[in-house]
Structure formats: C-alpha cells, structure tokens
N, C-alpha and C. Protein backbone atom coordinates (compact mmCIF):
# COMPACT_ATOMS: atom_id res chain seq x y z
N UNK A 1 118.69 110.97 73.01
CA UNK A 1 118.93 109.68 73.64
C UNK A 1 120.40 109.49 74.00
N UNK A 2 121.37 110.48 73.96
CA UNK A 2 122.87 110.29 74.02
C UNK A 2 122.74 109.99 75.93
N UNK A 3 121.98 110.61 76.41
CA UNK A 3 122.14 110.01 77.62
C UNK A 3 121.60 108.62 78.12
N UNK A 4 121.20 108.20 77.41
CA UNK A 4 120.66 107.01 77.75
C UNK A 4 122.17 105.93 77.34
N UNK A 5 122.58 106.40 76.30
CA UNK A 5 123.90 105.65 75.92
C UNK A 5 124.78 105.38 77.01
N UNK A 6 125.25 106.55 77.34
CA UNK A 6 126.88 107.14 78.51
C UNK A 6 126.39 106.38 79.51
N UNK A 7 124.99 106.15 80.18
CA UNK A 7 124.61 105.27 81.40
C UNK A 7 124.87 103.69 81.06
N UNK A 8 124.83 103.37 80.01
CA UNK A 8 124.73 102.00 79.25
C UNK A 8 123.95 101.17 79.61
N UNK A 9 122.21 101.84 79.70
CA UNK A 9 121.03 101.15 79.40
C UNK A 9 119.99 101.12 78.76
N UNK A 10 119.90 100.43 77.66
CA UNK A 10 119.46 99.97 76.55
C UNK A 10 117.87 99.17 77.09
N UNK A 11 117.16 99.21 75.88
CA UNK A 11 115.99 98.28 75.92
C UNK A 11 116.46 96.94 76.22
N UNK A 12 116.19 96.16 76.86
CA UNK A 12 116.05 94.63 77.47
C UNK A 12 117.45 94.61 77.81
N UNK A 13 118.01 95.10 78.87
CA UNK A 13 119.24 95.28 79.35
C UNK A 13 118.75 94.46 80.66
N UNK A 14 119.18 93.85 81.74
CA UNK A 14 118.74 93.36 83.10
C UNK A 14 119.51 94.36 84.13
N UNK A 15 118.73 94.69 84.25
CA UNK A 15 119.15 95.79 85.81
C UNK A 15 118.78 95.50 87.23
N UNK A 16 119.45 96.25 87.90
CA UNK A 16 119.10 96.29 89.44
C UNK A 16 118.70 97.40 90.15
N UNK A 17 117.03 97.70 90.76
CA UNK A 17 116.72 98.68 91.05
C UNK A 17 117.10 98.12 93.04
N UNK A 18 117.71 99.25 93.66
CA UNK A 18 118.16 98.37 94.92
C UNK A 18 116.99 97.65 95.59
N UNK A 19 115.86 98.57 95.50
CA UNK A 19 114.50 98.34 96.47
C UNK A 19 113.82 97.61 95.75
N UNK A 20 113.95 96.96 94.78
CA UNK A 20 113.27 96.05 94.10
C UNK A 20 113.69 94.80 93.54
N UNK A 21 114.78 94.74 93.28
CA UNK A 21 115.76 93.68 92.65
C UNK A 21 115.77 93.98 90.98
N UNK A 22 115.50 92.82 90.62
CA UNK A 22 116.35 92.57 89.47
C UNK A 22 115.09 92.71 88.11
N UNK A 23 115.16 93.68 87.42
CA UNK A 23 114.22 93.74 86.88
C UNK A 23 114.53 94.36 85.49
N UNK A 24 114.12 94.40 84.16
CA UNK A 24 114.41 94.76 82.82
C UNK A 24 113.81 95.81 82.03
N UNK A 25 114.67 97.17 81.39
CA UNK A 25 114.37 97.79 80.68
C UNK A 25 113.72 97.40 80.01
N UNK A 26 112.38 97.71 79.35
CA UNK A 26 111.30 97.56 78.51
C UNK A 26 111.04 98.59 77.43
N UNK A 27 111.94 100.12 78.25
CA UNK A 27 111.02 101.31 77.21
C UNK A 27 112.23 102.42 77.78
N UNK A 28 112.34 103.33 76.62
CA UNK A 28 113.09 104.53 77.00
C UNK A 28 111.80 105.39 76.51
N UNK A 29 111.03 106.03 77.21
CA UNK A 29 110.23 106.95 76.88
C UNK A 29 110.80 108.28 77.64
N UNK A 30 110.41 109.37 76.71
CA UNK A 30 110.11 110.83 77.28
C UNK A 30 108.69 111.51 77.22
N UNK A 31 108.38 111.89 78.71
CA UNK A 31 107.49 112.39 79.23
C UNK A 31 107.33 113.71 79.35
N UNK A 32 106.10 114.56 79.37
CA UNK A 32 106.14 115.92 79.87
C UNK A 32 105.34 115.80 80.98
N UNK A 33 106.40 116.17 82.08
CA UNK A 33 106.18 116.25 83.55
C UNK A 33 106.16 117.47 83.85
N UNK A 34 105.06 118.35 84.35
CA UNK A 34 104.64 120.04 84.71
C UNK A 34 105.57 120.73 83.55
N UNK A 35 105.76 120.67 82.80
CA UNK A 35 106.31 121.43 81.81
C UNK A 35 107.48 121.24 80.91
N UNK A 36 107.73 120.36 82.15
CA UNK A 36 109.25 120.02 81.49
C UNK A 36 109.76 118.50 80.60
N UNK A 37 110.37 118.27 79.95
CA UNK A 37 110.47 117.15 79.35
C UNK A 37 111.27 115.99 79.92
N UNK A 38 111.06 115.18 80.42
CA UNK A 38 111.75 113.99 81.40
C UNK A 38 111.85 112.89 80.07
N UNK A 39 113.39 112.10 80.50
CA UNK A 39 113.49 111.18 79.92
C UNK A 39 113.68 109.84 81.19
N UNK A 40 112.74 109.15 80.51
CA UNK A 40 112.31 107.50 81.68
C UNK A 40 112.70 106.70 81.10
N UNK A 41 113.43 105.62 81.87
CA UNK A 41 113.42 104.64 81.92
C UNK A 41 112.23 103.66 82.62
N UNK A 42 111.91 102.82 81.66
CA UNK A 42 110.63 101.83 82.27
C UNK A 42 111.04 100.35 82.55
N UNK A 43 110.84 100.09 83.86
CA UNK A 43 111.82 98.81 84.29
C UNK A 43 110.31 98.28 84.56
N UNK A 44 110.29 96.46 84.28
CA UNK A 44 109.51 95.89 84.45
C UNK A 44 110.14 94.61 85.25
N UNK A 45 109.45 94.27 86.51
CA UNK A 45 109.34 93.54 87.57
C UNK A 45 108.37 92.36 87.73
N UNK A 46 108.97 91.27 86.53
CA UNK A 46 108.10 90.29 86.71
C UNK A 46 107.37 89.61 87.67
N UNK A 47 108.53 89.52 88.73
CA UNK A 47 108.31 88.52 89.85
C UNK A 47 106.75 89.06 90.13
N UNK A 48 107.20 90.57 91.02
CA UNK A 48 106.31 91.20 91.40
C UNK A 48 105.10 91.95 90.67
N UNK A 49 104.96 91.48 89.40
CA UNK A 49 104.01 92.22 88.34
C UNK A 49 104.04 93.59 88.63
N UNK A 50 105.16 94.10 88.36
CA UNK A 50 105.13 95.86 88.49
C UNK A 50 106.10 96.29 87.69
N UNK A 51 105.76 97.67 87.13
CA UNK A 51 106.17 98.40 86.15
C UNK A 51 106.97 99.62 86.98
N UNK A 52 108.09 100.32 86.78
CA UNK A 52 108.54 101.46 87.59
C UNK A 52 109.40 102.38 86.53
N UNK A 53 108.82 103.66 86.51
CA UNK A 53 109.45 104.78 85.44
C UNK A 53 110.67 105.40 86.76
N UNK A 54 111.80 105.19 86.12
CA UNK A 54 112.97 105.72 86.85
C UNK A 54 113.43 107.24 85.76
N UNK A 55 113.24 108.26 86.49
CA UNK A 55 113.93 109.17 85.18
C UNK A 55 115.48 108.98 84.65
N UNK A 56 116.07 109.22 83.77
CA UNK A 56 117.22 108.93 83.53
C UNK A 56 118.36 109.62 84.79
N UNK A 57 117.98 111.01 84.72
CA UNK A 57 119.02 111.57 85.29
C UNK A 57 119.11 111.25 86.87
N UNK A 58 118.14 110.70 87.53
CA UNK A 58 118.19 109.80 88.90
C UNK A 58 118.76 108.56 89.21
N UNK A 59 119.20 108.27 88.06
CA UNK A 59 119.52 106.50 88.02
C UNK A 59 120.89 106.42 89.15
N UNK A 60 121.78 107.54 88.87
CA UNK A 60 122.38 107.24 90.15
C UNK A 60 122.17 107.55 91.43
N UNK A 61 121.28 108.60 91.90
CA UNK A 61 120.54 108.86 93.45
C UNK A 61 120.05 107.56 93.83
N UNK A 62 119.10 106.78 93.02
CA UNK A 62 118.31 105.81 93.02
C UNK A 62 119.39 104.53 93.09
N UNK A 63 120.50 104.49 92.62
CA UNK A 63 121.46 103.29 93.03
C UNK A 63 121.36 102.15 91.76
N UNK A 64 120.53 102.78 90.77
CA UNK A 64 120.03 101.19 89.87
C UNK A 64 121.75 101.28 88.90
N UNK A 65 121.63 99.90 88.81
CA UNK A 65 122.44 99.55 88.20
C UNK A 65 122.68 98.31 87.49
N UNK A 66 124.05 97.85 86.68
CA UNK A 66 123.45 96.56 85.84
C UNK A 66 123.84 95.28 86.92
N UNK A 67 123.50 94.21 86.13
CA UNK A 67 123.95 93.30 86.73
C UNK A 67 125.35 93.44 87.56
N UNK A 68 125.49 92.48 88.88
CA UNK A 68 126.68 92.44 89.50
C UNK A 68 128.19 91.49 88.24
N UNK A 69 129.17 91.70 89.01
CA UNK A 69 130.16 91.23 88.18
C UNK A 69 130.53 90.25 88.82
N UNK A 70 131.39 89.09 87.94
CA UNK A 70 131.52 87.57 88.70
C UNK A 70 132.19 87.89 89.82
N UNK A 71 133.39 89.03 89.87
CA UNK A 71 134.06 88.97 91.27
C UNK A 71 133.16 89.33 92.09
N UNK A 72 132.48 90.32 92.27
CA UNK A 72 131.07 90.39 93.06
C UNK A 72 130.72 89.15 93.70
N UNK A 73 129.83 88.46 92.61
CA UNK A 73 129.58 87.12 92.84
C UNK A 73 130.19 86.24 93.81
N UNK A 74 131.32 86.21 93.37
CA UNK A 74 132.58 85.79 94.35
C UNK A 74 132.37 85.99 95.71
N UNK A 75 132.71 87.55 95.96
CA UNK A 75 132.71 87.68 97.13
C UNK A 75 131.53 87.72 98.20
N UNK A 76 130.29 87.69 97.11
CA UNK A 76 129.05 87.09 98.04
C UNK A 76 128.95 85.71 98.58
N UNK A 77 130.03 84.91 97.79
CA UNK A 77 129.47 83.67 97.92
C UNK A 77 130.41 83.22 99.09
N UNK A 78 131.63 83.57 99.20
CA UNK A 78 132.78 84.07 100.42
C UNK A 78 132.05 84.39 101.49
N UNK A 79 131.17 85.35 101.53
CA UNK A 79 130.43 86.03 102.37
C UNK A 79 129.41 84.92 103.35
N UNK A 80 128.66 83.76 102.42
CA UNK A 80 128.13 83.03 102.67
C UNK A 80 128.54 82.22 103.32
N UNK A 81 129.58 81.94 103.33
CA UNK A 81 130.76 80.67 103.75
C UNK A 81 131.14 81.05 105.16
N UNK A 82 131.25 82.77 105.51
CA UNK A 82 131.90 82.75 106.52
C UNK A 82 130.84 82.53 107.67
N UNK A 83 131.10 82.80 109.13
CA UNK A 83 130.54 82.67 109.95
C UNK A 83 129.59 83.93 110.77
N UNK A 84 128.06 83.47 110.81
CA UNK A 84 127.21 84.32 111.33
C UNK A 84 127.72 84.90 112.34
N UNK A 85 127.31 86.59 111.60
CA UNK A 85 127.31 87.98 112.95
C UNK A 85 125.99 87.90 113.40
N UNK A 86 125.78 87.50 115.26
CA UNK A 86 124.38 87.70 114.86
C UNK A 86 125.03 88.93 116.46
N UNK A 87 124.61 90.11 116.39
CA UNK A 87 124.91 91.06 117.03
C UNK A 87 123.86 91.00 118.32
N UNK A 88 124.06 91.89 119.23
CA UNK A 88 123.42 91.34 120.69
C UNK A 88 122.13 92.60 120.92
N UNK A 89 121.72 92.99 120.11
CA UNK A 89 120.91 93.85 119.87
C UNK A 89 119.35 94.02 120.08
N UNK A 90 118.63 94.83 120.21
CA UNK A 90 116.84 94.21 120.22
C UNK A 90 116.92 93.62 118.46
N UNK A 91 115.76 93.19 118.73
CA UNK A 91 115.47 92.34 117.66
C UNK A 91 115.13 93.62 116.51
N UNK A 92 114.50 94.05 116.68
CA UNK A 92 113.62 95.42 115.64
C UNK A 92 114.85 96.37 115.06
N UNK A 93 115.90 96.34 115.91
CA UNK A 93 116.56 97.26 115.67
C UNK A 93 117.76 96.47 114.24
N UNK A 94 117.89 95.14 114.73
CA UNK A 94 118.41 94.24 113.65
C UNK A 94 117.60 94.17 112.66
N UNK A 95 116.15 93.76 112.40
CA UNK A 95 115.44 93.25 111.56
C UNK A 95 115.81 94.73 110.44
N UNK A 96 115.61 96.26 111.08
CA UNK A 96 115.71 97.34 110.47
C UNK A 96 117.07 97.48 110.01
N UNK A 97 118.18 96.94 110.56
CA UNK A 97 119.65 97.05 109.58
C UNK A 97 119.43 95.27 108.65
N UNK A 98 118.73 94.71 108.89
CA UNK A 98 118.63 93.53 107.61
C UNK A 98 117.81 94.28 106.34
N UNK A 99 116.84 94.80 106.96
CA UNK A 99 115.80 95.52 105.75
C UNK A 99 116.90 96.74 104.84
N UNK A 100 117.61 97.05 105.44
CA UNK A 100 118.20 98.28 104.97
C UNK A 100 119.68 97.80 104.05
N UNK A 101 120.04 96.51 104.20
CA UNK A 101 120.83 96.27 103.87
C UNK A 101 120.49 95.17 102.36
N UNK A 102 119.15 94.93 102.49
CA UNK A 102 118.29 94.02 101.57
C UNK A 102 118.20 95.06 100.48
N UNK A 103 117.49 96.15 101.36
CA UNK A 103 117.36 97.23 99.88
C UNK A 103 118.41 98.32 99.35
N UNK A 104 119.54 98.00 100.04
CA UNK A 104 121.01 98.80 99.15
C UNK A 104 120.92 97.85 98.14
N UNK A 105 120.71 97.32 97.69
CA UNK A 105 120.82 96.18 96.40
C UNK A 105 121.94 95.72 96.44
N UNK A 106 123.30 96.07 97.46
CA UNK A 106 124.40 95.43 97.66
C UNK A 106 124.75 94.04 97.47
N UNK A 107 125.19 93.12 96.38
CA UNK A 107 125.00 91.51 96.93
C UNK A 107 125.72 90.85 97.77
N UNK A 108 126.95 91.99 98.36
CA UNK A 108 127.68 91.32 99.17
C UNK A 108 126.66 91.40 100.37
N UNK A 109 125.87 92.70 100.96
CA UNK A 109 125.51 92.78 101.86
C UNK A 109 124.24 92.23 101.86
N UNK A 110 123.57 91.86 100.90
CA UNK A 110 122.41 90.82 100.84
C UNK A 110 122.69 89.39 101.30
N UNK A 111 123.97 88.68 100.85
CA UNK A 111 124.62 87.85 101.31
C UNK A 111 125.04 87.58 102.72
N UNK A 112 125.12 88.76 103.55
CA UNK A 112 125.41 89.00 104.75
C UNK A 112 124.11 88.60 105.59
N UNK A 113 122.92 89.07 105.39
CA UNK A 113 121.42 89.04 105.87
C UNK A 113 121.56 87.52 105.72
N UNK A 114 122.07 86.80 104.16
CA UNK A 114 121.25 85.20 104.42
C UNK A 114 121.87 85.08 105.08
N UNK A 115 123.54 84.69 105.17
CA UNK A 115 124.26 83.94 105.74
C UNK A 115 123.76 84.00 107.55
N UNK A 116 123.75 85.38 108.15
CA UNK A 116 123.30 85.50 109.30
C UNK A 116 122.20 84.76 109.66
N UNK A 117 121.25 85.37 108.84
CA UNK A 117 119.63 84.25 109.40
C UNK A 117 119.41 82.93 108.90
N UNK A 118 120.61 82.63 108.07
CA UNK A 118 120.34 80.80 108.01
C UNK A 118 120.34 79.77 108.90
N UNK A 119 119.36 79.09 108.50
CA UNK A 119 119.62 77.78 110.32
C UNK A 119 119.75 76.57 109.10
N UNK A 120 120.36 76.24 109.71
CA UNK A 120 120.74 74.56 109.51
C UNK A 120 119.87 73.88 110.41
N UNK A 121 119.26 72.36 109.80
CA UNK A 121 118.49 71.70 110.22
C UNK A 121 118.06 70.97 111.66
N UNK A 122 119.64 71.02 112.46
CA UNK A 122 119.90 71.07 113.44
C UNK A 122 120.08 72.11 114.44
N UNK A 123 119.57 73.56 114.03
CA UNK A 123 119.04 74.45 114.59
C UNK A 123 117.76 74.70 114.99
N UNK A 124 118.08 76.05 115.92
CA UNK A 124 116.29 75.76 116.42
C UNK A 124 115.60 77.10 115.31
N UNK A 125 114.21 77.09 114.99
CA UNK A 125 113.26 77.12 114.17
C UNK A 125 113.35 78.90 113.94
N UNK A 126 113.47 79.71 113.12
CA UNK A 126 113.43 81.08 112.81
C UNK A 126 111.95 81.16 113.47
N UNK A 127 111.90 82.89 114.40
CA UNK A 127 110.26 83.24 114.50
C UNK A 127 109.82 83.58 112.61
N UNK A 128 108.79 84.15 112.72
CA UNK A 128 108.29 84.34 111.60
C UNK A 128 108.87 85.82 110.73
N UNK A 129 109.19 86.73 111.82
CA UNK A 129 109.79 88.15 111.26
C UNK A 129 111.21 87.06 110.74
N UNK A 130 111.97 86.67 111.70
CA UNK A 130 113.58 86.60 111.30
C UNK A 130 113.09 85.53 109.86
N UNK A 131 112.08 84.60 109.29
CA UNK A 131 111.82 84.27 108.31
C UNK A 131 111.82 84.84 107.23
N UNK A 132 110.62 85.72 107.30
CA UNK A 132 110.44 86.88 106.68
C UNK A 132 111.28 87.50 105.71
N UNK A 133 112.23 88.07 106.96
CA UNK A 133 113.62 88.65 106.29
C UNK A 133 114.67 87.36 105.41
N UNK A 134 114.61 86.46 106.13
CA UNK A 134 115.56 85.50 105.58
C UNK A 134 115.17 85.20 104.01
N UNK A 135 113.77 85.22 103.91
CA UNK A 135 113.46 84.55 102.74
C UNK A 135 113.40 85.89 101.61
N UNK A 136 112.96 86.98 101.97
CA UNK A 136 113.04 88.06 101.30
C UNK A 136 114.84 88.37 100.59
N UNK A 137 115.70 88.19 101.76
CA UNK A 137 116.76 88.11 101.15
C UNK A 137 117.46 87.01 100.34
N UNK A 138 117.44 86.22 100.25
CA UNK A 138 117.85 84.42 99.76
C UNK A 138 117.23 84.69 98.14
N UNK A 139 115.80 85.24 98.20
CA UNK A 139 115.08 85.15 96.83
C UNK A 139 115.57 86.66 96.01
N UNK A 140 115.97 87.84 96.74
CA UNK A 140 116.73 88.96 95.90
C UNK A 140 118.14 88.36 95.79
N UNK A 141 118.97 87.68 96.39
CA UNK A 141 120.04 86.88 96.60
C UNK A 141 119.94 85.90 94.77
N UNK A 142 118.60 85.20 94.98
CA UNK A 142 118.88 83.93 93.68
C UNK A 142 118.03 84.45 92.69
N UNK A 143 117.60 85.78 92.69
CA UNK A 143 117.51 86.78 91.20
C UNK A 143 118.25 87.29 90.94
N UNK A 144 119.21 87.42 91.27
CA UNK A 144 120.20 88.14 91.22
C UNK A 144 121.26 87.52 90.32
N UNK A 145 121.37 86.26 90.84
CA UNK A 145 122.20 84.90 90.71
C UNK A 145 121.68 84.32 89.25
N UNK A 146 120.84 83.95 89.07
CA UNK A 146 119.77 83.58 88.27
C UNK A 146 119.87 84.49 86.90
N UNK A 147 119.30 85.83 87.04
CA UNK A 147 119.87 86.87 85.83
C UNK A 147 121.35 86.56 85.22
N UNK A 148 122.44 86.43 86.48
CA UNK A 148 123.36 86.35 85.92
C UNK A 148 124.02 85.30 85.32
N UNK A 149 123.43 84.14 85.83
CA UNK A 149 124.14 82.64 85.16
C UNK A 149 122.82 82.19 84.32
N UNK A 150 121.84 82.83 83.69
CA UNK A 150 120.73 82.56 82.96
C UNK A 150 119.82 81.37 83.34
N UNK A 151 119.77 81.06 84.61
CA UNK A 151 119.15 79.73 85.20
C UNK A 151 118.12 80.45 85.73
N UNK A 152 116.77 79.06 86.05
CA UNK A 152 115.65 80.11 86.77
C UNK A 152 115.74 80.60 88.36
N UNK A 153 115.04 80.95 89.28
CA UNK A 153 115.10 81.33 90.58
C UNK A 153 115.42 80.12 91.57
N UNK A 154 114.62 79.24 91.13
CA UNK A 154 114.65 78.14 92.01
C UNK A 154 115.93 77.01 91.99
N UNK A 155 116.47 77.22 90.95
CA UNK A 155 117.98 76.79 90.58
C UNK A 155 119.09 77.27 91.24
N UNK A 156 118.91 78.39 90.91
CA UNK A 156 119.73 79.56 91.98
C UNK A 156 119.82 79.20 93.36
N UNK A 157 118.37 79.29 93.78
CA UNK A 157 118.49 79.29 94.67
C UNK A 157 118.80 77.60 95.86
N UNK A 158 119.02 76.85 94.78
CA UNK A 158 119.63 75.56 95.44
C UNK A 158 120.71 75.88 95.79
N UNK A 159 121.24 76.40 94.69
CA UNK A 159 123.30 76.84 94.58
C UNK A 159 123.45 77.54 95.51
N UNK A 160 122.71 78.47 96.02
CA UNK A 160 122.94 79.59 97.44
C UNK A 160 122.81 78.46 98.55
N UNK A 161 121.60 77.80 98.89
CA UNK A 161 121.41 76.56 100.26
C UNK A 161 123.16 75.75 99.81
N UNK A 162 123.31 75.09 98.95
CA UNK A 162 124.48 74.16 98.94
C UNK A 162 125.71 75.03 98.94
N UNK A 163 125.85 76.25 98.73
CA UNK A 163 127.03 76.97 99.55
C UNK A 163 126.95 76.88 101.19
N UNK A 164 125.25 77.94 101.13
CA UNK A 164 125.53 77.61 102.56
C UNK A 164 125.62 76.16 103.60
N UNK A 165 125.03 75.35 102.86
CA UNK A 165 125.52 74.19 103.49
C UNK A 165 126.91 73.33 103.55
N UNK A 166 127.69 73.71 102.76
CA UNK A 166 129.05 73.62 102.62
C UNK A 166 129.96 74.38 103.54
N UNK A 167 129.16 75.53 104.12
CA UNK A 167 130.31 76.53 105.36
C UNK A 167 130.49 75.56 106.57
C-alpha cells in the first residue's frame, strides 16, 4: 500500500475524477487482472449512483485528483466575473470545446463554460444544447464548490448565480 500513500489517497478522501466530478474513495482494493495483480482505487459517485475502479498507477493519465485549492477557487470565481468569450464559430464545434473543457476537470476552465453560457434575465433564452452544457457545467462547478466549503449543491450553487450576477 506504500503507493497508495506517495499519491495521498486514503479511504474517504474527496477527489476529482475529470469526467465525472467530484466523487469519494470508498476502497483501496487489489485485484487479479489476466494475471497480474492491480491495485484500485474505488471512487463512488453519489450524485450519479456510480461506482468507478481507477487503478492506482493511472491516477495521473486519468487526471484524478484532490480537491481544488482556495487560490484555485479564487481564480474561478475571477473567471466568472470577467466578461463572456462567446467565439464566432459553428455552434457544434463550440458545444465540443465546452464538453472538453467540462471534462478536463479544470475549475478554472469549467468556470469559463458557465461564465460564457450564462444569460441574465434580460437576455434572450439559451436553445436547449447551449442549456444542456450550461447546466452540466454550473452543477460540476457547485460540487466542486460544495466538497470544498462543506455546504450542499444547491447552496453552492446560489454562491456561483450571485457571483455571476455581481459581474
């Protein structure tokens, strides 16, 4: 188990798998996979009722990592404040750099997706894709948030709308 140490993830640690968000060590098990002996990590994904065995020695290919740090935080919330890139692009070709930027688990660049697709009330109405994305990111955005200031999702996620309504 010395490698499980040097990574510094422990049973009920809160982690970040990028393509999934925010989800908690449950189990350090070792497996025999075709012959060989694998050591897993077992992350459990409440939101989404799902379980995911990450092997140890992938954890960095795979990008998981622990919670973000307050300067992080910071600079997502900076991020929020500033003013929408919305680039002049087909639509598909954006929606595919929002998706891609949702699942780097990045929070600055998750921050980037809301801030872009947020409308204020006096805007006109998101189609249903640019929704989609908006809301997919906002809710990995206030799990994120949420893990880290121990509040639930929906708390969070006021504090993200009243930033962005403050830009």
């Amino acid at each position: 188990m010395a490698a499980t140490r040097s990574l510094g993830f422990e049973v009920g640690d809160t982690v970040v798998y990028p393509k999934h968000g925010v989800g908690r060590v449950i189990e350090v098990q070792t497996s025999e996979i075709a012959g060989a002996k694998l050591e897993l990590y077992v992350l459990r994904f409440d939101k989404e009722r799902m379980t995911l065995k990450v092997p140890v020695n992938k954890v960095e290919t795979v990008g998981m990592r622990k919670l973000s740090s307050e300067a992080t935080l910071m600079n997502a919330f900076q991020t929020l404040k500033g003013k929408p890139r919305i680039r002049r692009i087909m639509w598909s070709r954006r929606a595919q750099e929002y998706e891609a930027k949702i699942n780097s688990g990045d929070l600055v660049s998750i921050a980037e997706v809301v801030r872009d697709l947020h409308r204020a009330e006096d805007q006109p109405e998101q189609s249903y894709s640019e929704r989609q994305i908006y809301e997919a990111a906002i809710s990995r955005l206030a799990r994120e948030l949420a893990a880290m200031k121990n509040i639930d999702e929906p708390a969070a996620q006021k504090e993200i709308e009243q930033v962005l309504k403050a830009a």
